[in-house]
C-alpha atoms as a PDB file:
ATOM      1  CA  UNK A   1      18.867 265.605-158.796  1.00  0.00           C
ATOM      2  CA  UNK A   2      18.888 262.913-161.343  1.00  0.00           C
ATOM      3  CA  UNK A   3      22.064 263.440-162.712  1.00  0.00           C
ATOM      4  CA  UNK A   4      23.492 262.433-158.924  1.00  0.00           C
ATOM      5  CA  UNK A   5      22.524 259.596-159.342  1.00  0.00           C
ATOM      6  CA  UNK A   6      23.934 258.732-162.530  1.00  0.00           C
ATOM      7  CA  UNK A   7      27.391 257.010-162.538  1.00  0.00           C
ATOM      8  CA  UNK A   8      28.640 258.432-165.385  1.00  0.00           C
ATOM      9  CA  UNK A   9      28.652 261.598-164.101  1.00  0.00           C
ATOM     10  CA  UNK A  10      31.443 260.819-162.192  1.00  0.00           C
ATOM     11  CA  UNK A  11      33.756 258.783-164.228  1.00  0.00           C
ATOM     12  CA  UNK A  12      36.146 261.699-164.456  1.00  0.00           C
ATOM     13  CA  UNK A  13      36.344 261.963-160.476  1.00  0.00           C
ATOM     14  CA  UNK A  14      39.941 261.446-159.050  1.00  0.00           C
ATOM     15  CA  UNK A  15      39.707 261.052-155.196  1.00  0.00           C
ATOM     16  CA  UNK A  16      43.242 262.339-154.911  1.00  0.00           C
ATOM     17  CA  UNK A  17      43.279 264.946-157.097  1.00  0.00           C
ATOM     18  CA  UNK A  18      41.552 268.129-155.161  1.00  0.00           C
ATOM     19  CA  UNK A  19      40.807 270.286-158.927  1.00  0.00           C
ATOM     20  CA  UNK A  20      38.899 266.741-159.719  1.00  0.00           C
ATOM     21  CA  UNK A  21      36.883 266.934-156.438  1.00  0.00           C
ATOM     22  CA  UNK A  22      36.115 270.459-156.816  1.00  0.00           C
ATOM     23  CA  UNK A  23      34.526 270.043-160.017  1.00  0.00           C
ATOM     24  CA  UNK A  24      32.398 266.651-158.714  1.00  0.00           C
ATOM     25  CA  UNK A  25      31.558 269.207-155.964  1.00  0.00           C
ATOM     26  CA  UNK A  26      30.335 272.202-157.843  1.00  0.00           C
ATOM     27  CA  UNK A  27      28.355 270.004-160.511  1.00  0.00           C
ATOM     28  CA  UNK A  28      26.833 268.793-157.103  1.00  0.00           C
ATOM     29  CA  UNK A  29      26.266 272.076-155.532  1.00  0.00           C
ATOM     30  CA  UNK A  30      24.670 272.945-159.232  1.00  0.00           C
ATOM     31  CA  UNK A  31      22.077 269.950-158.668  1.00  0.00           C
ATOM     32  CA  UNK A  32      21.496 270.861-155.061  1.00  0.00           C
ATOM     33  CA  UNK A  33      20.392 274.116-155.328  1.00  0.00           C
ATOM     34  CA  UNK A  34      21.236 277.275-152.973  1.00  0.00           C
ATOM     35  CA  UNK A  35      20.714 276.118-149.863  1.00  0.00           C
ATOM     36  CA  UNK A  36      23.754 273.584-150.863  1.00  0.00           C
ATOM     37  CA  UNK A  37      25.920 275.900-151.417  1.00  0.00           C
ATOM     38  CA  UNK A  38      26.729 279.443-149.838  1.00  0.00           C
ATOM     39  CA  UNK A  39      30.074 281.560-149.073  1.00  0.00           C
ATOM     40  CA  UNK A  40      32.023 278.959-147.151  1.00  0.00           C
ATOM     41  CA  UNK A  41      30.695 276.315-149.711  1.00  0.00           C
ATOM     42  CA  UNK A  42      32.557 278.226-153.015  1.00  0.00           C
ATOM     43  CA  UNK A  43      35.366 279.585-150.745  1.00  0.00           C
ATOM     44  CA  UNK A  44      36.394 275.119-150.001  1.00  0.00           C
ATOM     45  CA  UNK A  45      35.721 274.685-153.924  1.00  0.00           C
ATOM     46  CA  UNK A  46      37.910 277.627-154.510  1.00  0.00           C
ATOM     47  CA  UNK A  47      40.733 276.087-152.581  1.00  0.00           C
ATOM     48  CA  UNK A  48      40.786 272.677-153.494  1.00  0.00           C
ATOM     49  CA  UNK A  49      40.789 273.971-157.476  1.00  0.00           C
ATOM     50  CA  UNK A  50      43.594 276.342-156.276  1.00  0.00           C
ATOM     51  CA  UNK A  51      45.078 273.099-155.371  1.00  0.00           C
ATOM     52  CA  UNK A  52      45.310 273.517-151.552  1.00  0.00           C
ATOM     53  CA  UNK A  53      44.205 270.918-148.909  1.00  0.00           C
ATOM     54  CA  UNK A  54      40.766 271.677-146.579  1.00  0.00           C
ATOM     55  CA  UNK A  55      42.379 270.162-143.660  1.00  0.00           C
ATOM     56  CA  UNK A  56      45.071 273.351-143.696  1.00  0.00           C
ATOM     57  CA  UNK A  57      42.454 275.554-142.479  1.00  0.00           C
ATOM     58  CA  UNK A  58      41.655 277.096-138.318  1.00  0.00           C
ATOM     59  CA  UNK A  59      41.784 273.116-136.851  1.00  0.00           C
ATOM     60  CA  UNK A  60      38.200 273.048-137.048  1.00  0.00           C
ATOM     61  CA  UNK A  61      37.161 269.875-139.219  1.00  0.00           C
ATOM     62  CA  UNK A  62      34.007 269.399-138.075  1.00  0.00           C
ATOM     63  CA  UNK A  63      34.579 266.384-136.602  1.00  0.00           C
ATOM     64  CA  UNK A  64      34.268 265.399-132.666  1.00  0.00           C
ATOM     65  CA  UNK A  65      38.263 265.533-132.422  1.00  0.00           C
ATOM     66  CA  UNK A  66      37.537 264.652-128.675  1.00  0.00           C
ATOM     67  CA  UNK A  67      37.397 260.739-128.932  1.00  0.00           C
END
């Protein structure tokens, strides 16, 4: 978990860029441990490396879209 919290870990991260998020996410996931990560954890990672936008999926961004 130390490596989280260590800057320079993330000096490569590109905010816009989803492959760059993907791979901030899945050293995070690594650091987390299991019960980070799952099916519907490396299916997002897959898509965002794959180049394709979360907010394309079923409508559902777990958000309260009612306020």
């Amino acid at each position: 978990m130390d490596a989280l919290a260590d800057p320079s870990k993330f000096g490569d991260l590109d905010e816009n860029d989803p492959k760059s998020l993907a791979r901030a996410m899945r050293r995070m996931g690594r650091e987390m441990g299991e019960e980070f990560g799952g099916p519907e954890f490396d299916e997002a990672i897959d898509e965002l490396e794959s180049g394709g936008d979360l907010g394309d999926g079923d409508g559902d961004s777990g958000g309260d879209d009612d306020l």
